[in-house]
PDB file of N, CA and C in Angstrom:
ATOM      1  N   UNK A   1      11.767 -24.615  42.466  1.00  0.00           N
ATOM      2  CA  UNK A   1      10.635 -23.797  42.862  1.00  0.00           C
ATOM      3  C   UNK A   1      11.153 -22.615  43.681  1.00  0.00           C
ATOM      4  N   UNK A   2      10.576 -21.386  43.287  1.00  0.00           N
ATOM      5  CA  UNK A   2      11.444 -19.930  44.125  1.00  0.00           C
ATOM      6  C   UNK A   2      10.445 -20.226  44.986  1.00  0.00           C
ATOM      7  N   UNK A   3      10.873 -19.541  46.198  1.00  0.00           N
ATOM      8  CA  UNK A   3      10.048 -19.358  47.820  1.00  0.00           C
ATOM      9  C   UNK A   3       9.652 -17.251  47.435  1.00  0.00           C
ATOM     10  N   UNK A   4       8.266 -17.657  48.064  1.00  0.00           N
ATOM     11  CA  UNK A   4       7.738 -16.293  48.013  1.00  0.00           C
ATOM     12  C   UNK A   4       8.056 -15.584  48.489  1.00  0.00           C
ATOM     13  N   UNK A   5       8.561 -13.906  48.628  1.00  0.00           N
ATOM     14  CA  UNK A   5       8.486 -13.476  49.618  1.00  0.00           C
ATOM     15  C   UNK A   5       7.393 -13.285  50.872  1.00  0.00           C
ATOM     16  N   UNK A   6       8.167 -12.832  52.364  1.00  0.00           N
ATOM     17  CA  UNK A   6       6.766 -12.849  52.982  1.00  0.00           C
ATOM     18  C   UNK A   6       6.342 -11.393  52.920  1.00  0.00           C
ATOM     19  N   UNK A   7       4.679 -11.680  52.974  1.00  0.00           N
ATOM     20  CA  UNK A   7       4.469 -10.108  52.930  1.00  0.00           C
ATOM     21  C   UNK A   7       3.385 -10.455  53.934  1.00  0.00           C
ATOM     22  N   UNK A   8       3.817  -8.996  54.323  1.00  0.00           N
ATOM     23  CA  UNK A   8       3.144  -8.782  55.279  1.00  0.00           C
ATOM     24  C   UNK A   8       1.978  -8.044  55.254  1.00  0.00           C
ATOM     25  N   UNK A   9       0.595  -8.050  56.466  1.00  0.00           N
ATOM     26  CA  UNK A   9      -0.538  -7.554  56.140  1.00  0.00           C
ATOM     27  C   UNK A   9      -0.394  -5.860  55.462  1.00  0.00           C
ATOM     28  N   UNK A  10       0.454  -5.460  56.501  1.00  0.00           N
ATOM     29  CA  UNK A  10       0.188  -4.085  55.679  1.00  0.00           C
ATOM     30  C   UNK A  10       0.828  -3.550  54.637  1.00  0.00           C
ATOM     31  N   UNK A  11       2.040  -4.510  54.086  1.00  0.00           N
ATOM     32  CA  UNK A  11       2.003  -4.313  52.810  1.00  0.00           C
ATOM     33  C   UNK A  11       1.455  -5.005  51.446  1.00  0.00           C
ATOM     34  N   UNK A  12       0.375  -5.954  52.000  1.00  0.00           N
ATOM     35  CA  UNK A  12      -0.698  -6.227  51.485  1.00  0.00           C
ATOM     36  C   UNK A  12      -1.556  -5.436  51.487  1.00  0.00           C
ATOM     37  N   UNK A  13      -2.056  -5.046  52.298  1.00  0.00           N
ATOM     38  CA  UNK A  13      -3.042  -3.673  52.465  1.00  0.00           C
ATOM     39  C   UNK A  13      -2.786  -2.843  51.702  1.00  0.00           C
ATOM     40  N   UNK A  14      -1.666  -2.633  51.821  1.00  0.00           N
ATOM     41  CA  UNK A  14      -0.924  -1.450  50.694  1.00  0.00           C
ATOM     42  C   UNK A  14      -1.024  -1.072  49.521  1.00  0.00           C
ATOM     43  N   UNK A  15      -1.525  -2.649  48.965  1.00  0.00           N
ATOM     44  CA  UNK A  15      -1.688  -2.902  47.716  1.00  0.00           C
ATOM     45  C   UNK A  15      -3.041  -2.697  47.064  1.00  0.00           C
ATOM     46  N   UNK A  16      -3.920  -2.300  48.386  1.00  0.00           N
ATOM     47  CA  UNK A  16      -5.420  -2.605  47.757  1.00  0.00           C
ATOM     48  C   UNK A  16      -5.665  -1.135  46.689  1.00  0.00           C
ATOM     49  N   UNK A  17      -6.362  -0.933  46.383  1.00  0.00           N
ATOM     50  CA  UNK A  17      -7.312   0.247  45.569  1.00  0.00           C
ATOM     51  C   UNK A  17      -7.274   1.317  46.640  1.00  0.00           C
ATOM     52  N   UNK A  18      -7.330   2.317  46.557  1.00  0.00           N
ATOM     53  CA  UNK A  18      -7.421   3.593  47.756  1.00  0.00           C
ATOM     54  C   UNK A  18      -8.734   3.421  48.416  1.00  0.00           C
ATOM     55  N   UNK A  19      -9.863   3.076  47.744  1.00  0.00           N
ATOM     56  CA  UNK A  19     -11.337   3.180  47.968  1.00  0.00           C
ATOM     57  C   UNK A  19     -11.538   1.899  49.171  1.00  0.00           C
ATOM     58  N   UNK A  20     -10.749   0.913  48.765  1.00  0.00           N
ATOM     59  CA  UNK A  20     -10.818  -0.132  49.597  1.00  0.00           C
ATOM     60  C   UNK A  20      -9.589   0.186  50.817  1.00  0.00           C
ATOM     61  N   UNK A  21      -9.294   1.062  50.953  1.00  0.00           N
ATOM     62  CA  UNK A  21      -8.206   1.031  52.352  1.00  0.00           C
ATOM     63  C   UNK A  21      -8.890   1.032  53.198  1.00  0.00           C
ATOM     64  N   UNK A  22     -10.005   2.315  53.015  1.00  0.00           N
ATOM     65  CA  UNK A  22     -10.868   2.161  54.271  1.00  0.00           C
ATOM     66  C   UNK A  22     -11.705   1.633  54.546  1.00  0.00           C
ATOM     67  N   UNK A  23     -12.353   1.072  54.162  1.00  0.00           N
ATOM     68  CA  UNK A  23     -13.468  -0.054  53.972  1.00  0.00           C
ATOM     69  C   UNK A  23     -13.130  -1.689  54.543  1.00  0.00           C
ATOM     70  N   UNK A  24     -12.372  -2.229  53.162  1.00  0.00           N
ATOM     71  CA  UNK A  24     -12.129  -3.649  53.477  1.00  0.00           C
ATOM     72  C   UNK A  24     -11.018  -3.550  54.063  1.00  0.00           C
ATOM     73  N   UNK A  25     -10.342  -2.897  54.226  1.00  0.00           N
ATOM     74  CA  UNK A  25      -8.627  -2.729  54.768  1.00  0.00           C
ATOM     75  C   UNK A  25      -8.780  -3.013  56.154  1.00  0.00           C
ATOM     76  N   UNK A  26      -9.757  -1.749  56.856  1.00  0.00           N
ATOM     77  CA  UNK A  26      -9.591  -1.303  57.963  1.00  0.00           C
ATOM     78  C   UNK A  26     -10.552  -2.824  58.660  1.00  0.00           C
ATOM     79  N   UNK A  27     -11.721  -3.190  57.857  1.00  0.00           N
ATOM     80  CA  UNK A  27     -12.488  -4.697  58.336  1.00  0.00           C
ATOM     81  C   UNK A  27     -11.191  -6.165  58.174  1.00  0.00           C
ATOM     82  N   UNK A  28     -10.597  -6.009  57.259  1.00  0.00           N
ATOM     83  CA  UNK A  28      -9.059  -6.735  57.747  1.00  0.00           C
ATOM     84  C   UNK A  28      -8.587  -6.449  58.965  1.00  0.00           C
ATOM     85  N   UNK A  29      -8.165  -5.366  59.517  1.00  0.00           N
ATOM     86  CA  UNK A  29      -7.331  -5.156  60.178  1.00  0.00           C
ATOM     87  C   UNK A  29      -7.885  -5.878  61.873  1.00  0.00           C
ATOM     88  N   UNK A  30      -9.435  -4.827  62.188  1.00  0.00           N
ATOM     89  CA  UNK A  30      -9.986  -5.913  63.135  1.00  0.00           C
ATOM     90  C   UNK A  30     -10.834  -6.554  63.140  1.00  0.00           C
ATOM     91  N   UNK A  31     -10.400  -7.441  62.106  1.00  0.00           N
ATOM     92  CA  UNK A  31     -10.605  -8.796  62.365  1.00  0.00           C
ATOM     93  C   UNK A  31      -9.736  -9.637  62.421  1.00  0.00           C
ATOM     94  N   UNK A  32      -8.512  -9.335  61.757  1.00  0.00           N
ATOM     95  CA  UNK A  32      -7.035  -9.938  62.139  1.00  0.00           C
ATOM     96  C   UNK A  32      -6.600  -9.143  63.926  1.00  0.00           C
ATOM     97  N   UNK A  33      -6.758  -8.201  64.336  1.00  0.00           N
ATOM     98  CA  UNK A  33      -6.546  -7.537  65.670  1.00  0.00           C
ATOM     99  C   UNK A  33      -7.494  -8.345  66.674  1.00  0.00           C
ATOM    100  N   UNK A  34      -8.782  -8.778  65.946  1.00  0.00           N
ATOM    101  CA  UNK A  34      -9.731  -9.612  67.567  1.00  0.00           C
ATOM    102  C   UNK A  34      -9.240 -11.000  67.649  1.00  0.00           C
ATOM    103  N   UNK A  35      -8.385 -11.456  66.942  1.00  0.00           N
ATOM    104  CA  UNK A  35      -8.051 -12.963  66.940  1.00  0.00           C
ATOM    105  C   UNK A  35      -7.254 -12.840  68.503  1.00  0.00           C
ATOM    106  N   UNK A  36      -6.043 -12.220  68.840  1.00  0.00           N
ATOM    107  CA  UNK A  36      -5.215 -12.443  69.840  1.00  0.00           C
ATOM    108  C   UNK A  36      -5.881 -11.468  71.049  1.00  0.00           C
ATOM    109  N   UNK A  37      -6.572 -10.202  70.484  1.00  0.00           N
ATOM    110  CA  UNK A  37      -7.546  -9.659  71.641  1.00  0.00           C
ATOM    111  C   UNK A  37      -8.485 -10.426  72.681  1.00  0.00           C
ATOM    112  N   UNK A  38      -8.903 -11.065  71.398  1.00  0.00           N
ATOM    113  CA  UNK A  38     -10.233 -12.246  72.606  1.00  0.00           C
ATOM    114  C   UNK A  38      -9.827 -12.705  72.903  1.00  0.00           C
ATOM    115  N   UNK A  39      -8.899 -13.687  72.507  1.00  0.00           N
ATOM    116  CA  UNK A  39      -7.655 -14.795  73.505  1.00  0.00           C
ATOM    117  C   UNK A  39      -7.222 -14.470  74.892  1.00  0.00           C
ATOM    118  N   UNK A  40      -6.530 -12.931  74.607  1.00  0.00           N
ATOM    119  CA  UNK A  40      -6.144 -12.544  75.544  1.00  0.00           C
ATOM    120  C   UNK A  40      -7.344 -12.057  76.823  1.00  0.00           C
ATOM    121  N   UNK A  41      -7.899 -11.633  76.072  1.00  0.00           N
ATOM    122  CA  UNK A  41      -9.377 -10.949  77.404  1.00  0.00           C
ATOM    123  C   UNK A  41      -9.641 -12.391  78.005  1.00  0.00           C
ATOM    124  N   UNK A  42      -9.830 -13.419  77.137  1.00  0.00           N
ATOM    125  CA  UNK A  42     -10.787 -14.567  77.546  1.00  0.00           C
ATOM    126  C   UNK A  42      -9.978 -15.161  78.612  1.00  0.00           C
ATOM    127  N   UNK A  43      -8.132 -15.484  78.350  1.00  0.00           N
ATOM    128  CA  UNK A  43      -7.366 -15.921  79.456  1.00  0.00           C
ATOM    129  C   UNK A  43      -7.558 -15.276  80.213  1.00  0.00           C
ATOM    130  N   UNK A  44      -8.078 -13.603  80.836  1.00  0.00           N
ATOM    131  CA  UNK A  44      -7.352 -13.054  81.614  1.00  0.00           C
ATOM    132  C   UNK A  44      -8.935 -14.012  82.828  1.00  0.00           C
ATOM    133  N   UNK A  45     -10.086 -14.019  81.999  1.00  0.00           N
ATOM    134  CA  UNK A  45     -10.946 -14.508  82.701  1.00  0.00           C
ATOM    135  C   UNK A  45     -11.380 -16.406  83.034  1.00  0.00           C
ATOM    136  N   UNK A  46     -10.363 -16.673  82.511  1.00  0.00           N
ATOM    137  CA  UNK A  46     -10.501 -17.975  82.287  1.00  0.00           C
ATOM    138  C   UNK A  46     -11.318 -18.575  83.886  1.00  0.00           C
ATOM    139  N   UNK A  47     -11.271 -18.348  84.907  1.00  0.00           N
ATOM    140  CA  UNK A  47     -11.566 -18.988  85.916  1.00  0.00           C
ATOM    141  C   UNK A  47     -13.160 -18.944  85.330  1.00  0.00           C
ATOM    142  N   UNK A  48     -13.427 -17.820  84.514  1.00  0.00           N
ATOM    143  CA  UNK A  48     -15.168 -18.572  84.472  1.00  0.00           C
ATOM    144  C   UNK A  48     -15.299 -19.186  83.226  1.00  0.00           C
ATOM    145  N   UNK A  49     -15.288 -20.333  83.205  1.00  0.00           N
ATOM    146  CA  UNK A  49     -14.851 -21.024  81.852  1.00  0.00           C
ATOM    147  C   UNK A  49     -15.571 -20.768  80.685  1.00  0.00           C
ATOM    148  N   UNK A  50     -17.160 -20.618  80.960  1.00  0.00           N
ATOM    149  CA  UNK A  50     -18.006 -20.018  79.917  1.00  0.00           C
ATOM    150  C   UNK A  50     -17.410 -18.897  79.294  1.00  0.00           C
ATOM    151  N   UNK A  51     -17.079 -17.850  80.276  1.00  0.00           N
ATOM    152  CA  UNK A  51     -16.550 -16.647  79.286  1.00  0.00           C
ATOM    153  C   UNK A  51     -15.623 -16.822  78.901  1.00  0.00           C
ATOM    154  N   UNK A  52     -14.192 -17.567  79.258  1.00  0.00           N
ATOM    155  CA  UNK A  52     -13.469 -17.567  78.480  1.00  0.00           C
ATOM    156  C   UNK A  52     -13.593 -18.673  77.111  1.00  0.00           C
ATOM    157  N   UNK A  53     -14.408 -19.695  76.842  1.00  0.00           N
ATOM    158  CA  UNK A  53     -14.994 -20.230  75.866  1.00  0.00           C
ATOM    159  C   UNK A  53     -15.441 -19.366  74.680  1.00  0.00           C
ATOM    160  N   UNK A  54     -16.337 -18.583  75.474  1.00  0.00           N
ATOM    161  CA  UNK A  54     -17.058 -17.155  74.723  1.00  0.00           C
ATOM    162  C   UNK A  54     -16.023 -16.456  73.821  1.00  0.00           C
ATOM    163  N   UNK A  55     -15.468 -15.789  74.367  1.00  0.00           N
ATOM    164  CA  UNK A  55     -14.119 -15.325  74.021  1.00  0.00           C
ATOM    165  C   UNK A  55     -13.302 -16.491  72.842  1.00  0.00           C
ATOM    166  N   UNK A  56     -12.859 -17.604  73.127  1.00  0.00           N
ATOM    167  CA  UNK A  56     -11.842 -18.096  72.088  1.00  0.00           C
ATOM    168  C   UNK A  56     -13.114 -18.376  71.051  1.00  0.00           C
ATOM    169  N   UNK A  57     -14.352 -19.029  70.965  1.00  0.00           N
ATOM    170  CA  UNK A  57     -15.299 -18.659  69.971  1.00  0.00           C
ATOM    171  C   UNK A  57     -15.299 -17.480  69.341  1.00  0.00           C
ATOM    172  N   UNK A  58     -15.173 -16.489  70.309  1.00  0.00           N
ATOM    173  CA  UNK A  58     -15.093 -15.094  68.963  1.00  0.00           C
ATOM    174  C   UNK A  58     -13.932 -14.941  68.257  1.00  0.00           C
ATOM    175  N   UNK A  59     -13.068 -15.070  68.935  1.00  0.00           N
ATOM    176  CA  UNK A  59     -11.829 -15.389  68.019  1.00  0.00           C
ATOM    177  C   UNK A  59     -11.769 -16.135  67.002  1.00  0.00           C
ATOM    178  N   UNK A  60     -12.296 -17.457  66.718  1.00  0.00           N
ATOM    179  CA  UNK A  60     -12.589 -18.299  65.926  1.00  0.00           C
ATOM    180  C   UNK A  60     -13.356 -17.878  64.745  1.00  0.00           C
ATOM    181  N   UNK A  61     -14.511 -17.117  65.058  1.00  0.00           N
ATOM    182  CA  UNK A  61     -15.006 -15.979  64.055  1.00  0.00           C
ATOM    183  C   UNK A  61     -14.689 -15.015  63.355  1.00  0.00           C
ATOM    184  N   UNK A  62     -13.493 -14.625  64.243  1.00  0.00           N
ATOM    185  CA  UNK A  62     -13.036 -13.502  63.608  1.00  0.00           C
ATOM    186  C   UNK A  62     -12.115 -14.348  62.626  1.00  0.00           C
ATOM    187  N   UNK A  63     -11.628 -15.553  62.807  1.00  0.00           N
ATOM    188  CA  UNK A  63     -10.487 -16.157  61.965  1.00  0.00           C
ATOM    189  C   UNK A  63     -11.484 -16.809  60.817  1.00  0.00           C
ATOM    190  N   UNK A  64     -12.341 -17.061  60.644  1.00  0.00           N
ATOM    191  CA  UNK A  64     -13.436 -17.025  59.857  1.00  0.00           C
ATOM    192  C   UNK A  64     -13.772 -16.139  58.988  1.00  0.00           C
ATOM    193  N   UNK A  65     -13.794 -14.903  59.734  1.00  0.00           N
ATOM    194  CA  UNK A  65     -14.233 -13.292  58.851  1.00  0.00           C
ATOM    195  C   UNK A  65     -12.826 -13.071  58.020  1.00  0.00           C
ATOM    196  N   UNK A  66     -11.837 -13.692  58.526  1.00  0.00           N
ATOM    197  CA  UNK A  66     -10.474 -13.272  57.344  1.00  0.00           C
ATOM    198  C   UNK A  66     -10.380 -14.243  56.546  1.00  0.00           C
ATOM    199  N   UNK A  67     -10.867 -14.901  56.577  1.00  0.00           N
ATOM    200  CA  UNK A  67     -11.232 -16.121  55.611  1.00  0.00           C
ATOM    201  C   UNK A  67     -11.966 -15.706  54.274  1.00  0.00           C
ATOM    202  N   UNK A  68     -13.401 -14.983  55.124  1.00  0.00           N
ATOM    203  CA  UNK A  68     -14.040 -14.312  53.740  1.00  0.00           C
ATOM    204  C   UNK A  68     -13.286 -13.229  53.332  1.00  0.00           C
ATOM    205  N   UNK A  69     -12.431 -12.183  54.153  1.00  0.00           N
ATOM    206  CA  UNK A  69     -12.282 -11.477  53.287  1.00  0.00           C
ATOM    207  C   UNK A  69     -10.716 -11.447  52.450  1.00  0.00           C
ATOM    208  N   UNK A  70      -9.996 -12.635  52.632  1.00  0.00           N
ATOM    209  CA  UNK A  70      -9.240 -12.671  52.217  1.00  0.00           C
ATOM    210  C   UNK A  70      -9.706 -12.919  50.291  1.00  0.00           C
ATOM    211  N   UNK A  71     -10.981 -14.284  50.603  1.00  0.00           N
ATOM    212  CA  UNK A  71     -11.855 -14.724  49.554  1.00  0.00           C
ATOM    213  C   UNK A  71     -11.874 -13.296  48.793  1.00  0.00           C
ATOM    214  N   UNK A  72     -12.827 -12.604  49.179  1.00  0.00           N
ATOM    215  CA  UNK A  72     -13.334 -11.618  49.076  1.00  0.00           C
ATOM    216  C   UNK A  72     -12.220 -10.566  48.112  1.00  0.00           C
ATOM    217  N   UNK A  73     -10.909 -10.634  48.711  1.00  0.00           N
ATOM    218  CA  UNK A  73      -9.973  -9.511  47.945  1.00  0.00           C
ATOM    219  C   UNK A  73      -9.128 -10.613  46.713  1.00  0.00           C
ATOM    220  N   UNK A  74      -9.455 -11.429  47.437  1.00  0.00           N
ATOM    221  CA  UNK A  74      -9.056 -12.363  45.460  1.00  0.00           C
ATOM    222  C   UNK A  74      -9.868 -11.901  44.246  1.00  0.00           C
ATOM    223  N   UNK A  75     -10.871 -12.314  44.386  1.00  0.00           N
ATOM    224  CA  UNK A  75     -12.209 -12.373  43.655  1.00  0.00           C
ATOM    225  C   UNK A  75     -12.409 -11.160  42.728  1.00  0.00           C
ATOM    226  N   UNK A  76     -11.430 -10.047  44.276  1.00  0.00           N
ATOM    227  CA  UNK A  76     -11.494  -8.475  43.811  1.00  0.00           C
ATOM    228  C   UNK A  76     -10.401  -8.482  42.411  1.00  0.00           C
ATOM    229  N   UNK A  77      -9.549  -9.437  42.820  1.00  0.00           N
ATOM    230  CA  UNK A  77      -7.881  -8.541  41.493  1.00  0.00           C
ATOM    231  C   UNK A  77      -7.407  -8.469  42.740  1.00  0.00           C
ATOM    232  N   UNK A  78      -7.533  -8.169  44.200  1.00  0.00           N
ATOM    233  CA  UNK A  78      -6.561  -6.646  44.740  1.00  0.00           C
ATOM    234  C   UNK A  78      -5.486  -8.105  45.136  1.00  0.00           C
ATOM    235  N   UNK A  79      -5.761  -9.325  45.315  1.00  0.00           N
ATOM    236  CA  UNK A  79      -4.300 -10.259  45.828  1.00  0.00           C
ATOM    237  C   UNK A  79      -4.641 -11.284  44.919  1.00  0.00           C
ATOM    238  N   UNK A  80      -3.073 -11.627  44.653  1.00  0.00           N
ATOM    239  CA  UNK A  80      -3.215 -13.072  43.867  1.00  0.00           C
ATOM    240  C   UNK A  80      -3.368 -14.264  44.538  1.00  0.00           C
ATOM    241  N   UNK A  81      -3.597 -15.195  43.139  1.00  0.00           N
ATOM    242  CA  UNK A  81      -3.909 -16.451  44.147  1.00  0.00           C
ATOM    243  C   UNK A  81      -2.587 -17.108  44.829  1.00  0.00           C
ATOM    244  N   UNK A  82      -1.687 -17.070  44.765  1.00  0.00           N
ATOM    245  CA  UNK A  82      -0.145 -17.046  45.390  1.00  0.00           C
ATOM    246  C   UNK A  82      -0.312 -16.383  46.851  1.00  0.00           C
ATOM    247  N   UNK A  83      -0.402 -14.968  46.641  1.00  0.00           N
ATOM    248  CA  UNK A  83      -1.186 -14.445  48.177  1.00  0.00           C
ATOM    249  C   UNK A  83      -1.762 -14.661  49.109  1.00  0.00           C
ATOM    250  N   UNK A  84      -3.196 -15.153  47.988  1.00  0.00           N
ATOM    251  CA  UNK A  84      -4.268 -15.675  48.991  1.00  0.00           C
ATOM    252  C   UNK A  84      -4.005 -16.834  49.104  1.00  0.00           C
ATOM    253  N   UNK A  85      -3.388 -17.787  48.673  1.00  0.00           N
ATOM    254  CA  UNK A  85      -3.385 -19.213  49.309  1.00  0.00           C
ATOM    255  C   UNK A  85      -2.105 -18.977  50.493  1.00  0.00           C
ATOM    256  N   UNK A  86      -1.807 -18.561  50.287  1.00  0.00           N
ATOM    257  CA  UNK A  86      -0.129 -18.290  51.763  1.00  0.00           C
ATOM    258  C   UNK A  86      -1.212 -17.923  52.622  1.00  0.00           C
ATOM    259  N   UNK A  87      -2.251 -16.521  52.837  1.00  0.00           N
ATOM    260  CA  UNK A  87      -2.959 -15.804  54.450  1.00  0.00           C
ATOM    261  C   UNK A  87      -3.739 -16.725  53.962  1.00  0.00           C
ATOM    262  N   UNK A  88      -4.264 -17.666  53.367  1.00  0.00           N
ATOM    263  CA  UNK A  88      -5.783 -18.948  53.825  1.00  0.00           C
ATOM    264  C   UNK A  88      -4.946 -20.002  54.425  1.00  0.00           C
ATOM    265  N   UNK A  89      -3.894 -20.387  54.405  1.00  0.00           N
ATOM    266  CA  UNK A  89      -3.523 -21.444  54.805  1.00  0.00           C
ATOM    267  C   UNK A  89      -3.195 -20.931  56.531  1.00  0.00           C
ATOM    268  N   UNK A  90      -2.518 -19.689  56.404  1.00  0.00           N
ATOM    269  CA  UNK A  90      -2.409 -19.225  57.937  1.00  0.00           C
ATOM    270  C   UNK A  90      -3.359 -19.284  58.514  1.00  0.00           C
ATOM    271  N   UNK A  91      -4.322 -18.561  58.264  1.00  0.00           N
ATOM    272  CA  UNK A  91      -5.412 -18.472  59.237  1.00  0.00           C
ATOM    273  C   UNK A  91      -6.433 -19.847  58.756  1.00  0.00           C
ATOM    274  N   UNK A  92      -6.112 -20.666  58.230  1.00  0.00           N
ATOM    275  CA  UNK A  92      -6.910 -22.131  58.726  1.00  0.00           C
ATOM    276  C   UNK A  92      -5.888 -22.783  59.647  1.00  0.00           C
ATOM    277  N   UNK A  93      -5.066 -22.344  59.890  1.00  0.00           N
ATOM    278  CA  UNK A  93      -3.595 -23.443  60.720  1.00  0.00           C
ATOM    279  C   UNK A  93      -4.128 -22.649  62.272  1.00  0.00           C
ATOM    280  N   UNK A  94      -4.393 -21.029  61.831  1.00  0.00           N
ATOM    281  CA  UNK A  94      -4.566 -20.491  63.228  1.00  0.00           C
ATOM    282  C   UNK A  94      -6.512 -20.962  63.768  1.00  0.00           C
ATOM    283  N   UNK A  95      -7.099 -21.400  62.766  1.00  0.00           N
ATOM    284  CA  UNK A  95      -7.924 -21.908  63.109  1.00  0.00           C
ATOM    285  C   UNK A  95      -8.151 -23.353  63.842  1.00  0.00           C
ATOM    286  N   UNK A  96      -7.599 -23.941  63.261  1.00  0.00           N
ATOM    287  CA  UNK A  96      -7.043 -25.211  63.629  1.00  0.00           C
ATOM    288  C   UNK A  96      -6.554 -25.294  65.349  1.00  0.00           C
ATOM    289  N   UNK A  97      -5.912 -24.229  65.254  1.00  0.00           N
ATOM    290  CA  UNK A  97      -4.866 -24.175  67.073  1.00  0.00           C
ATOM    291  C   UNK A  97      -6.405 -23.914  67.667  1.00  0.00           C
ATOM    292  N   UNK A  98      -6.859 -22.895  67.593  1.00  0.00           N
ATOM    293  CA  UNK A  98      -8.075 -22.660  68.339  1.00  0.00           C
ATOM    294  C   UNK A  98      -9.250 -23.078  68.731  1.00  0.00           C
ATOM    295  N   UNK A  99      -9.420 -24.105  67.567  1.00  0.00           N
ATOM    296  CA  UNK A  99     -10.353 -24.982  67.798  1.00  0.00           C
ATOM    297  C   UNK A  99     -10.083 -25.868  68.903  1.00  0.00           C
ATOM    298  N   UNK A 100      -8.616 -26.664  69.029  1.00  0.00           N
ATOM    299  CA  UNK A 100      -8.102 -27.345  69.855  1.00  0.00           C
ATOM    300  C   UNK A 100      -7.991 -26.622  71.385  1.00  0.00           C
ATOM    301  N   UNK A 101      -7.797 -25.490  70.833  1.00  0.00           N
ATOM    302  CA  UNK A 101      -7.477 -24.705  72.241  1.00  0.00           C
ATOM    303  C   UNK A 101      -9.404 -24.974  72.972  1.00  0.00           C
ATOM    304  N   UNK A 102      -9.962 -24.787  72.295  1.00  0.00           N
ATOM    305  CA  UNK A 102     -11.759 -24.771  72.895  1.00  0.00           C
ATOM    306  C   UNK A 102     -11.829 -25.911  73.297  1.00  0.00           C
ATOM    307  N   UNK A 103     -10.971 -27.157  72.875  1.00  0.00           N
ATOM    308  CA  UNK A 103     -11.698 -28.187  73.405  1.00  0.00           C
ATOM    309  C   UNK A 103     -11.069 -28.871  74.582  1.00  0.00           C
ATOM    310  N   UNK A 104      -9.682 -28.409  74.418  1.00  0.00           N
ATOM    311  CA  UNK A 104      -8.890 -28.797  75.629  1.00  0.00           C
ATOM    312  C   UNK A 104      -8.179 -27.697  76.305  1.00  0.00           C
ATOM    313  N   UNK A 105      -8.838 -26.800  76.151  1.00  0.00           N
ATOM    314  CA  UNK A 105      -8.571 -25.435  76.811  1.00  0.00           C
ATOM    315  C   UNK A 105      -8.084 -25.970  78.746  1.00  0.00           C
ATOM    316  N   UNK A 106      -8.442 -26.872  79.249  1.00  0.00           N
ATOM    317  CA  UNK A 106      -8.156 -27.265  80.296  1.00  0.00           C
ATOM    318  C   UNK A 106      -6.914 -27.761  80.688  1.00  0.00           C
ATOM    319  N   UNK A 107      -6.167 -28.274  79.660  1.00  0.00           N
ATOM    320  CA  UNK A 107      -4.841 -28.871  79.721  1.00  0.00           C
ATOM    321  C   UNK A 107      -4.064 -28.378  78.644  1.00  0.00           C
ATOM    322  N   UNK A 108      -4.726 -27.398  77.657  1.00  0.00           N
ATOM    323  CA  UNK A 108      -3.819 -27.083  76.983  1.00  0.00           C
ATOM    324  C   UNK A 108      -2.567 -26.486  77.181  1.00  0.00           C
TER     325      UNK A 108
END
């Protein structure tokens, strides 16, 4: 079995249709950019635990929203299913951490 290369988002991006750079590209981009943003805002506030909860929940959404649109650019042609199963498996693994992180965010 050959090993894939890795590719990376923006030369995935790279690959889309011109029409879709700015559109679904740029809704890729933050929504892959709010995953470690909210993390980070939410630690910086962690002493109020609600908001930082708030925060790794949106993150969780946003790892959600690349979910659909990863769906979303299969469906299109613009990535194969080789592609899309490599970024679905990431971002359910990075879903996975985060979920854990919400629930034991206290000792994690």
């Amino acid at each position: 079995m050959s090993k894939l290369p890795i590719l990376s988002g923006r030369e995935l991006i790279s690959k889309f249709p011109r029409e879709e750079r700015y559109l679904l590209c740029d809704q890729m981009r933050r929504s892959s950019r709010s995953i470690p943003s909210n993390i980070a805002e939410g630690w910086a506030k962690r002493k109020f635990e609600n908001v930082f909860k708030k925060h790794l929940i949106d993150s969780i959404g946003s790892c959600e929203e690349m979910l659909v649109w990863c769906e979303f650019s299969k469906e299109c042609d613009y990535i194969g299913v080789d592609v899309y199963e490599r970024f679905v498996d990431k971002y359910r693994e990075v879903g996975v951490m985060l979920d854990s992180l919400l629930k034991k965010w206290v000792t994690f």
